[in-house]
Protein backbone atom coordinates (compact mmCIF):
# COMPACT_ATOMS: atom_id res chain seq x y z
CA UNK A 1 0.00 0.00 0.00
CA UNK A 2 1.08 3.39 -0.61
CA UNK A 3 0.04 6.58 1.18
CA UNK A 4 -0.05 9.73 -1.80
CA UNK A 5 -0.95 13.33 -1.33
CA UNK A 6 -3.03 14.53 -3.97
CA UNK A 7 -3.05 18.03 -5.02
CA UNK A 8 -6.76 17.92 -4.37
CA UNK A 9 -6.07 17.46 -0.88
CA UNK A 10 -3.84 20.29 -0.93
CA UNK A 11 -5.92 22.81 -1.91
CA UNK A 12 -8.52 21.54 0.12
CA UNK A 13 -6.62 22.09 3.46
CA UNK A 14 -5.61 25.25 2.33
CA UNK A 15 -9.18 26.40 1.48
CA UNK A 16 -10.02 25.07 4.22
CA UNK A 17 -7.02 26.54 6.48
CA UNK A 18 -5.12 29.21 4.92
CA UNK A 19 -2.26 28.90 7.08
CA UNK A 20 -1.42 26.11 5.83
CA UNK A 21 -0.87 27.20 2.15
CA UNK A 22 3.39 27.52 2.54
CA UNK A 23 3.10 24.36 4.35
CA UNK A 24 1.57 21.98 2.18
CA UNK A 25 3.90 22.78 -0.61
CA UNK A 26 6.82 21.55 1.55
CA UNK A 27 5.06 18.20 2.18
CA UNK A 28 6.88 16.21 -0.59
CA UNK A 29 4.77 14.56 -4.20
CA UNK A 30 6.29 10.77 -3.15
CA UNK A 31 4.56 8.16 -1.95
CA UNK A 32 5.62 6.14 1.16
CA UNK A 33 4.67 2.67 1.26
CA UNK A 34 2.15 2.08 4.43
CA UNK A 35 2.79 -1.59 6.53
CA UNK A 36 -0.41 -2.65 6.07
CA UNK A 37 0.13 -5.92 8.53
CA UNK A 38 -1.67 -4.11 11.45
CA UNK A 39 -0.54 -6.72 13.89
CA UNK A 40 3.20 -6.87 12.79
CA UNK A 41 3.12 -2.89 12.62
CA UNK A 42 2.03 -3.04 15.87
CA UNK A 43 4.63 -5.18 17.63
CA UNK A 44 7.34 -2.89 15.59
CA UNK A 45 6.03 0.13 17.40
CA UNK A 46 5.92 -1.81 20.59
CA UNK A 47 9.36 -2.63 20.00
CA UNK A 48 9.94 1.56 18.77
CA UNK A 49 9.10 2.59 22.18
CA UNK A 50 11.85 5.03 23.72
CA UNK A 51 14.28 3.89 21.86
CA UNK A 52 16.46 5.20 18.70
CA UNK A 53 15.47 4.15 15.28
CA UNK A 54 19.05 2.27 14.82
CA UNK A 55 18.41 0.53 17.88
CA UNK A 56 14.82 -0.48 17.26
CA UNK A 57 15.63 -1.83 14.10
CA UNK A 58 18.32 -4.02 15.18
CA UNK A 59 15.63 -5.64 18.44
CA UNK A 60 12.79 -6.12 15.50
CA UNK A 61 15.14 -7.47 13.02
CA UNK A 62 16.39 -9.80 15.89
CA UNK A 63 12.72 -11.19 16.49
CA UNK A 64 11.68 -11.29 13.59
CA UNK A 65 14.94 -13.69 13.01
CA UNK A 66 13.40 -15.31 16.13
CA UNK A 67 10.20 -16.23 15.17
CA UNK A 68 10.55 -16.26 11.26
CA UNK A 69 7.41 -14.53 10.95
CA UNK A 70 5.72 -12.28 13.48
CA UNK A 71 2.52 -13.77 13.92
CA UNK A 72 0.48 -14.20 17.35
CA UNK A 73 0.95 -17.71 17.15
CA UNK A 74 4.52 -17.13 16.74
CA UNK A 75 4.85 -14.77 19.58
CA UNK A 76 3.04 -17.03 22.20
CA UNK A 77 5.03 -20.41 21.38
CA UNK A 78 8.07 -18.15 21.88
CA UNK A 79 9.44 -18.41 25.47
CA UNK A 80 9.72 -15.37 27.01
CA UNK A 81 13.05 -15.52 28.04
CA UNK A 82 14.24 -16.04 24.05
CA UNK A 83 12.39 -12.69 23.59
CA UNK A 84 14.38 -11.34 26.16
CA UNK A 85 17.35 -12.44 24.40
CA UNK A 86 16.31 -10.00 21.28
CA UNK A 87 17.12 -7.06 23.15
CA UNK A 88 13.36 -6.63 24.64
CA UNK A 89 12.59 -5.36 28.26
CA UNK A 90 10.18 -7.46 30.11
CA UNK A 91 7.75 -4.92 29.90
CA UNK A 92 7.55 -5.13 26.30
CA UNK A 93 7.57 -8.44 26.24
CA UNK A 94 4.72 -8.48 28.25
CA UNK A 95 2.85 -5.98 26.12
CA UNK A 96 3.82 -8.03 22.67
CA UNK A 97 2.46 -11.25 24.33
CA UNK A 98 -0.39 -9.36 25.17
CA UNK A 99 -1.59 -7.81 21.88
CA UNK A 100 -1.03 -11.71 20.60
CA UNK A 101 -3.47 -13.02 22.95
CA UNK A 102 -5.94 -10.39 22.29
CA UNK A 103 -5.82 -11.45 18.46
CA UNK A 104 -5.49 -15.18 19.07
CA UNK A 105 -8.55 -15.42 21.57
CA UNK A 106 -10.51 -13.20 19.41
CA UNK A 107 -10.87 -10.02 21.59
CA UNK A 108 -9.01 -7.92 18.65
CA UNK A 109 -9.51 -9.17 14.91
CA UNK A 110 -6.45 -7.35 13.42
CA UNK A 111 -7.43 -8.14 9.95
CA UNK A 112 -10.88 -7.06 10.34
CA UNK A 113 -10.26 -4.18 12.46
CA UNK A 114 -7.66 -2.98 9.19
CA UNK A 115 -10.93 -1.94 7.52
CA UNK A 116 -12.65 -0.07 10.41
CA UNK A 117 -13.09 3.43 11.31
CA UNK A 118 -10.89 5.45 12.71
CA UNK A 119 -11.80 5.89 16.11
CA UNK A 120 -12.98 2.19 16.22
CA UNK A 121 -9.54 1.22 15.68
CA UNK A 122 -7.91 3.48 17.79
CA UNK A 123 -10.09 2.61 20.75
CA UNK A 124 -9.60 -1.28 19.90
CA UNK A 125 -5.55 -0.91 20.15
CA UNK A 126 -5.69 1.64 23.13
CA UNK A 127 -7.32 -1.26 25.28
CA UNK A 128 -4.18 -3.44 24.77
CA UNK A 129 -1.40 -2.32 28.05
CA UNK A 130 1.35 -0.51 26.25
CA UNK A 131 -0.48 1.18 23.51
CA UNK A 132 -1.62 4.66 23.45
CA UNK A 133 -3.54 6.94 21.40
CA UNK A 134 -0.50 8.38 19.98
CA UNK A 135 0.72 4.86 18.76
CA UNK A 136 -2.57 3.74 17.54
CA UNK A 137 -2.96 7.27 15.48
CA UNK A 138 0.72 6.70 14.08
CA UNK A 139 -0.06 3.10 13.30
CA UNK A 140 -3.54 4.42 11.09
CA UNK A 141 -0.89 6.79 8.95
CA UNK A 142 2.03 4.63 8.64
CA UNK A 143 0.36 0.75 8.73
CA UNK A 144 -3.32 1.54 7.65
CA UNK A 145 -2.45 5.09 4.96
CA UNK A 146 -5.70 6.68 6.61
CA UNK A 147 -6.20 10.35 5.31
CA UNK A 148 -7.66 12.34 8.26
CA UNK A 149 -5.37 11.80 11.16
CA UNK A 150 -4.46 15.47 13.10
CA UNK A 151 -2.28 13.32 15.99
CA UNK A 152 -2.76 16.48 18.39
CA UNK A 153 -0.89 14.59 21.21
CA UNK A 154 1.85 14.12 19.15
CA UNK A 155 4.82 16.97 20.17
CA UNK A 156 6.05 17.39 16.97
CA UNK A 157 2.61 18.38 15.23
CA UNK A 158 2.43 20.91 18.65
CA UNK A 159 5.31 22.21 17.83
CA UNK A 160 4.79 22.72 14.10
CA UNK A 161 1.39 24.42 15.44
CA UNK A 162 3.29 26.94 17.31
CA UNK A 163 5.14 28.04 14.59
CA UNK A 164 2.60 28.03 12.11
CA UNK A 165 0.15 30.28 14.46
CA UNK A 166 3.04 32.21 15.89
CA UNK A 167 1.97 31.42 19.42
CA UNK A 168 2.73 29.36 22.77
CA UNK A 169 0.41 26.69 23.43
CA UNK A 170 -3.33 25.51 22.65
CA UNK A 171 -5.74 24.73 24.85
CA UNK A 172 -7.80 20.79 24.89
CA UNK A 173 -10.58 23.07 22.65
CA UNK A 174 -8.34 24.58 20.36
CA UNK A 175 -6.36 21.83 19.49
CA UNK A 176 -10.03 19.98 18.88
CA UNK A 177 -11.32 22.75 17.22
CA UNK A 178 -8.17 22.47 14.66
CA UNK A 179 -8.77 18.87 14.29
CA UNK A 180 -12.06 19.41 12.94
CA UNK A 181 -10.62 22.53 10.83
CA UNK A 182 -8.49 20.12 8.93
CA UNK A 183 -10.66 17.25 8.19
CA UNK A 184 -10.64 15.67 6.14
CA UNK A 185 -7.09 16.26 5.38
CA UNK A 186 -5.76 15.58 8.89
CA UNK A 187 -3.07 13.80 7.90
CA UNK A 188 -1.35 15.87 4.91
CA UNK A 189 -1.80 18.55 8.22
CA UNK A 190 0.04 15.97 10.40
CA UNK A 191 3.00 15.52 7.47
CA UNK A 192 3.38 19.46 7.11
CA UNK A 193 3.71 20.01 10.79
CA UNK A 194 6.22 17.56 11.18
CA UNK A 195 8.37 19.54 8.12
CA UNK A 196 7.30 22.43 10.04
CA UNK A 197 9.13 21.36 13.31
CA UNK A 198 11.52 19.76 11.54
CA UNK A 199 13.05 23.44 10.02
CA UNK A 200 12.12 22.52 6.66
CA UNK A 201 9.62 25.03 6.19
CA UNK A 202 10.89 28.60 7.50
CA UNK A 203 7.56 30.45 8.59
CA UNK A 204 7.38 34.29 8.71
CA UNK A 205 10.30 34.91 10.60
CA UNK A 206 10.58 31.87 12.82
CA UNK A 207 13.40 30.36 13.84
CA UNK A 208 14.58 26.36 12.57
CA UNK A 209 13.03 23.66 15.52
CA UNK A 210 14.77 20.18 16.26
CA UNK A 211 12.04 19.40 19.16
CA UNK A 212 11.74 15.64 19.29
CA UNK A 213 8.15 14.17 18.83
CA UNK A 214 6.35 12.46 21.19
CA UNK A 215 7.25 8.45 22.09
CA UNK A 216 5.21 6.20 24.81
């Protein structure tokens, strides 16, 4: 699957939000490829958490060497202490053997949750210990390609709000009152507000950001 920004999108954010008309421009015309295995993407953020990117790659390269594939059969017939042996905490062990029992005894159907809504989904993988909202929003742009995703607890897309709106902060109503600005174009928002905090898009005078994002 691949996630593309259409210039229809574009100029419906910016008619939609005029700040954003700079912005958008900076989000780049290439596709990235979306996951798509929601359960696999899952465990990989699971894996992700408060760590660097070289060093989560290594740990999920490592189990999925393990366990050949990463399935929640897999996962479960692993012992945990051959998990540990990957590089993973006991915590997240206990949080990756968790999401596969939710999926083998039925409480979560990953594949059929894939084609839900939304919120459905994010409420769905915010019951499982370990996963947040923030995970579950980054795992419907990055696994799922879902177009409408304004991550408002993420700090980076904070951040990029700041110095878009020249301003310090937004209250819980403001930032709400954004998300439903933006819709349904939440997430070409998200991807220009991470450029945004990133310094790749100067804004009227303000200065470059390196402010991490968010992690769980």
């Amino acid at each position: 699957m691949r996630f593309i920004v259409t210039e229809e999108e574009r100029q419906g954010l910016v008619r939609q939000v005029p700040e954003f008309a700079r912005a958008v421009r900076a989000v780049g015309d290439e596709p990235f490829g979306c996951g798509g295995d929601l359960f696999c993407e899952l465990c990989r953020s699971i894996v992700s958490q408060q760590l660097a990117v070289r060093a989560a790659e290594a740990i999920f390269a490592r189990l999925n060497g393990l366990l050949g594939q990463i399935t929640p059969k897999n996962l479960l017939d692993a012992a945990p202490e051959a998990l540990r042996g990957c590089g993973l905490s006991a915590r997240k062990v206990e949080y990756l053997r968790g999401a596969a029992q939710a999926a083998i005894s039925g409480a979560i159907d990953f594949d059929r949750l894939a084609d839900e809504p939304d919120e459905t989904v994010i409420s769905a993988l915010s019951s499982l210990k370990g996963v947040g909202r923030w995970t579950a929003e980054m795992l419907l742009i990055f696994s799922l390609g879902r177009h409408d995703v304004l991550s408002t607890g993420d700090l980076g897309v904070r951040r990029g709000l700041e110095i878009l709106f020249d301003r310090d902060g937004f209250t819980t109503e403001e930032l709400a009152d954004l998300r439903r600005r933006v819709s349904p174009y939440g997430t070409l928002a998200s991807l220009a507000l991470w450029r945004i905090k990133d310094g790749g898009l100067p804004v009227s005078g303000t200065e470059k950001t390196n402010d991490g994002v968010e992690t769980i």
